[in-house]
N, C-alpha and C. Protein backbone atom coordinates (compact mmCIF):
# COMPACT_ATOMS: atom_id res chain seq x y z
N UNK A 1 282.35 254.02 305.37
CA UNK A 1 281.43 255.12 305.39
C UNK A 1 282.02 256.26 304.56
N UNK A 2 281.01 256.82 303.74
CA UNK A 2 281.80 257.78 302.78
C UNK A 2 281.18 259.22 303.24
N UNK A 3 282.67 259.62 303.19
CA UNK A 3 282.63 261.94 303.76
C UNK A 3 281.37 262.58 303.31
N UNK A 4 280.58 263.11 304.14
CA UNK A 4 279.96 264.21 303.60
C UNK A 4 280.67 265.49 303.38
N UNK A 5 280.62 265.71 302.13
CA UNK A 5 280.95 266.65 301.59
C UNK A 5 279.77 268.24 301.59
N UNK A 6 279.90 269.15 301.59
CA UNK A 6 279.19 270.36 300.64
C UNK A 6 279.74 270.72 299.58
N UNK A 7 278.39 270.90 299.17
CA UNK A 7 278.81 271.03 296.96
C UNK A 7 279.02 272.56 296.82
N UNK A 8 277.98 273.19 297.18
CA UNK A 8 278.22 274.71 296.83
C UNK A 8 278.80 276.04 297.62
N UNK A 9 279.13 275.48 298.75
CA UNK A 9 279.62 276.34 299.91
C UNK A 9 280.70 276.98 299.47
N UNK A 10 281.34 276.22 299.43
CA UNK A 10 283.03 276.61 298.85
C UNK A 10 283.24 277.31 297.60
N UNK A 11 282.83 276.81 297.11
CA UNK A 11 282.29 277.29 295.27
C UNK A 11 281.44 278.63 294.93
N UNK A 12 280.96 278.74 295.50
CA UNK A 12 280.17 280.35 295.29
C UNK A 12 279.69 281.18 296.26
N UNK A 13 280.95 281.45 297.27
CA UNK A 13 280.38 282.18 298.23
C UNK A 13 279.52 283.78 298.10
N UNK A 14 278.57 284.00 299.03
CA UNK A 14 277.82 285.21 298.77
C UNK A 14 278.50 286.34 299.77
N UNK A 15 278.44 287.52 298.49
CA UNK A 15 279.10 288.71 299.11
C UNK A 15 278.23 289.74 298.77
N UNK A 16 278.22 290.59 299.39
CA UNK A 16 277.83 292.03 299.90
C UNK A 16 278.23 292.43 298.38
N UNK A 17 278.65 292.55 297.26
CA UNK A 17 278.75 293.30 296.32
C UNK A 17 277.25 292.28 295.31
N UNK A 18 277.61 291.50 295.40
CA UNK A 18 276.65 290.14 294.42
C UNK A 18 275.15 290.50 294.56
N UNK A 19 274.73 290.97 296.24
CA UNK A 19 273.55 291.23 295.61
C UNK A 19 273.10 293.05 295.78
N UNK A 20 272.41 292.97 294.86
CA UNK A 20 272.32 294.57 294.14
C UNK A 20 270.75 294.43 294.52
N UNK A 21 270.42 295.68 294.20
CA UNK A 21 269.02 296.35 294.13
C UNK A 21 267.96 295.21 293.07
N UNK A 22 268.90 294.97 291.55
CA UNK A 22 268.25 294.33 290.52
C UNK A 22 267.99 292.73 290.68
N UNK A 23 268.59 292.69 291.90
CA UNK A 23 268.65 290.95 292.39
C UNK A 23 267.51 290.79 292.98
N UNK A 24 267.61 292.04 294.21
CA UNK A 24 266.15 291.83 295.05
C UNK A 24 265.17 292.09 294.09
N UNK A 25 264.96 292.68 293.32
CA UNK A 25 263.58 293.34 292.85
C UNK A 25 263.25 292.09 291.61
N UNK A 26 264.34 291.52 290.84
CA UNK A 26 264.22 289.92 290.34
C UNK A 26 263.79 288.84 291.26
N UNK A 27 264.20 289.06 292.70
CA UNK A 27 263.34 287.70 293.42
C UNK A 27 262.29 287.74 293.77
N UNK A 28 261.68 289.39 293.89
CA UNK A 28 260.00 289.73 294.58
C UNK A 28 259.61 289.34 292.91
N UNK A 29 259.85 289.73 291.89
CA UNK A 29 259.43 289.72 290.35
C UNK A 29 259.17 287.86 290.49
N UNK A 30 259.62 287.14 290.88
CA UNK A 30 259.91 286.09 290.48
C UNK A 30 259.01 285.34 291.43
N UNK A 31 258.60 285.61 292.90
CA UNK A 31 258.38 285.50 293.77
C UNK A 31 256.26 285.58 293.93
N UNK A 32 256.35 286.49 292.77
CA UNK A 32 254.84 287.15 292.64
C UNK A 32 253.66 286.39 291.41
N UNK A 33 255.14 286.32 290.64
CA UNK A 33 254.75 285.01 289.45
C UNK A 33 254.68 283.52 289.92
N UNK A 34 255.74 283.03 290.89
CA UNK A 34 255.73 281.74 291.54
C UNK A 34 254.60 281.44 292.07
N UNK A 35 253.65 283.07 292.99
CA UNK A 35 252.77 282.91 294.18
C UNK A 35 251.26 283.23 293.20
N UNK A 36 251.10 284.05 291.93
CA UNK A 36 249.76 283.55 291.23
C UNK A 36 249.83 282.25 290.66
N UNK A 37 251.16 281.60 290.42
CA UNK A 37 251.00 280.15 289.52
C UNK A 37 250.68 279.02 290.78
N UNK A 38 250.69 279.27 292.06
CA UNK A 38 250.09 278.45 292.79
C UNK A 38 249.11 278.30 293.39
N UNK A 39 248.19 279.93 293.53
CA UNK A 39 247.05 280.03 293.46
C UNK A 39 246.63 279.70 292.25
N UNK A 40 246.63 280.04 291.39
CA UNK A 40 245.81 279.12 290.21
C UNK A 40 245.78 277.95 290.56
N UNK A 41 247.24 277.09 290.62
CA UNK A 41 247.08 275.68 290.91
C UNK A 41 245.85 275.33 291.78
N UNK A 42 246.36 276.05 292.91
CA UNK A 42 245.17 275.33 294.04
C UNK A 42 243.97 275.63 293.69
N UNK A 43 243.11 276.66 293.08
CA UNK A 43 241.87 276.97 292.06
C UNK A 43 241.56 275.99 291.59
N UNK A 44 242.61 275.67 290.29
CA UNK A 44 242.00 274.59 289.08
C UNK A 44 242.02 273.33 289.95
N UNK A 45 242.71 273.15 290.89
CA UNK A 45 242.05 271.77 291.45
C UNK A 45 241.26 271.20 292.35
N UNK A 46 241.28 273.07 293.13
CA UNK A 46 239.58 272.39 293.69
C UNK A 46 238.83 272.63 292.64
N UNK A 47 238.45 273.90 291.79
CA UNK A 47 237.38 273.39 290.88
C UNK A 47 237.19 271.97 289.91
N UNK A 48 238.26 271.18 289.82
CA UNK A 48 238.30 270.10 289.18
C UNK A 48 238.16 269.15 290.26
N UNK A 49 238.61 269.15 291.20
CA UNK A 49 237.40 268.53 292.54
C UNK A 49 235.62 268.54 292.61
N UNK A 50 235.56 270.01 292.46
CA UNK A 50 234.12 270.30 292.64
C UNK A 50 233.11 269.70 291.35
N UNK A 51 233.95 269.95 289.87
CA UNK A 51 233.05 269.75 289.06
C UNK A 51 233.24 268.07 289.24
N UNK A 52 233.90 267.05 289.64
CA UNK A 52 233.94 265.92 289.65
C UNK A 52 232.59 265.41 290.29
N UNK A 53 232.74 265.99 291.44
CA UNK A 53 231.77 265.36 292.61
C UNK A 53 230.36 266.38 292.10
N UNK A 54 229.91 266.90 290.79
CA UNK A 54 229.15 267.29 290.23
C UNK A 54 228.62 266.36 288.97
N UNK A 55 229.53 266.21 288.77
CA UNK A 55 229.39 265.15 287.34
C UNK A 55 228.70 263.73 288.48
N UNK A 56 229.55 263.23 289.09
CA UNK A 56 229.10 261.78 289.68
C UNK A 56 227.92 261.96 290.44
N UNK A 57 227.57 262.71 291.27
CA UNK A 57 226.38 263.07 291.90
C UNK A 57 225.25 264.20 291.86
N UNK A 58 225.00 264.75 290.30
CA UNK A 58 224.31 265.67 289.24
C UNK A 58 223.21 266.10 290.17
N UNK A 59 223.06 267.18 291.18
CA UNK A 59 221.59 267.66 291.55
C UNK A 59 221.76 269.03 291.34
N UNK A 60 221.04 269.76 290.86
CA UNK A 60 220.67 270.89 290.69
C UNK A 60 221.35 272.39 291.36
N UNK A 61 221.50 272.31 292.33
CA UNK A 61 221.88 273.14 293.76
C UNK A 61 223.89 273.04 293.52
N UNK A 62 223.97 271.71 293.85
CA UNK A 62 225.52 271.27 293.17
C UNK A 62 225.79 271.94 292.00
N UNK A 63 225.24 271.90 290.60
CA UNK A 63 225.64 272.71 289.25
C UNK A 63 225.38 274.05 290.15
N UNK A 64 224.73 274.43 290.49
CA UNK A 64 224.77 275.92 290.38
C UNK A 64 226.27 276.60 291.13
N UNK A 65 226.33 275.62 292.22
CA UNK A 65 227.16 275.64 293.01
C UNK A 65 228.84 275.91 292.12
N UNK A 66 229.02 275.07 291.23
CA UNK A 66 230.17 274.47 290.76
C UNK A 66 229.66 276.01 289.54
N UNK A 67 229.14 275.90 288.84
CA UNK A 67 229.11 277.42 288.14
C UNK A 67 229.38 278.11 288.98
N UNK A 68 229.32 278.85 290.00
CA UNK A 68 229.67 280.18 290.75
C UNK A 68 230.98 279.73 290.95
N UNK A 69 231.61 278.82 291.40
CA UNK A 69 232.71 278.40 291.93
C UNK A 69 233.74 278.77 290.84
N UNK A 70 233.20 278.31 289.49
CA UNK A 70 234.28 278.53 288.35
C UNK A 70 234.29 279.98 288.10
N UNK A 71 233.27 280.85 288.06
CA UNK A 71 232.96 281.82 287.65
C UNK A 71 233.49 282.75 288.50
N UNK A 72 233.32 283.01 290.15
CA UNK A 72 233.78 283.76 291.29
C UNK A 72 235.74 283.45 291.12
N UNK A 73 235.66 281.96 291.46
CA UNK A 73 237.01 282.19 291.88
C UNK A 73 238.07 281.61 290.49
N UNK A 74 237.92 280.90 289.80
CA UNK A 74 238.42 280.30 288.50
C UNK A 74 238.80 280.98 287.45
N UNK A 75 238.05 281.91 287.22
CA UNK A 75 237.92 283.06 286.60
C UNK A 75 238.91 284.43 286.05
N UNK A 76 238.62 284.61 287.63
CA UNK A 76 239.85 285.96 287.56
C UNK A 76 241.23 285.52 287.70
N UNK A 77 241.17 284.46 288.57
CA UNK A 77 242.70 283.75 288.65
C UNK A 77 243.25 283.34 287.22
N UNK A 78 242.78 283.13 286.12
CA UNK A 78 242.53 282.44 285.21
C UNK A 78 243.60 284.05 284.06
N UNK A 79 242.74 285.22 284.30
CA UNK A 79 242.82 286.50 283.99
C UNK A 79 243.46 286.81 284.61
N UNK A 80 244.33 286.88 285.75
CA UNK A 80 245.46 287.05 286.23
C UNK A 80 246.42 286.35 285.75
N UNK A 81 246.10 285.16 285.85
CA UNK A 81 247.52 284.32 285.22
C UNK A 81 248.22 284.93 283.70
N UNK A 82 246.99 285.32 282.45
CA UNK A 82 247.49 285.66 281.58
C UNK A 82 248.22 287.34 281.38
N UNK A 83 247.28 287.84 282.84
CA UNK A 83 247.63 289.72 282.50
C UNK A 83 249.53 289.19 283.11
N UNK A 84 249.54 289.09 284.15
CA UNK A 84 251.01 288.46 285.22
C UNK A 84 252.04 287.98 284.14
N UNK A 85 251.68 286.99 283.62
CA UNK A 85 252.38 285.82 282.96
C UNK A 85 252.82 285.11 283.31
């Protein structure tokens, strides 16, 4: 049976000088970009859900449906992603 070891414990311990003001305000920075790139995600794939089950089963009420859907929520997320980056 072979040792469990820890890889980074020993190797880079965290101290009270390491993190600064510019650390925290880099992980909310980082944190805000992580959290619109996953709302988008979850957006583009229900709307790529919705327009699916639009395409295969085409009635009228459904398109309109799947237009507002892209348009309301697809949209601005879309325009966020590029204002954010």
């Amino acid at each position: 049976m072979t040792e469990v070891r820890p890889l980074f414990v020993d190797k880079q311990p965290i101290e009270a000088e390491n993190v600064t003001p510019s650390l925290v305000d880099m992980a909310a920075a980082v944190a805000a970009i992580a959290a619109t790139r996953l709302l988008l995600l979850i957006t583009v794939l229900t709307g790529a859900a919705t327009w699916l089950w639009t395409v295969y089963d085409p009635q009228p009420w459904r398109l309109y449906a799947a237009c507002a859907f892209s348009v309301v929520f697809v949209g601005p997320q879309i325009l966020l992603y590029f204002r954010k980056g």
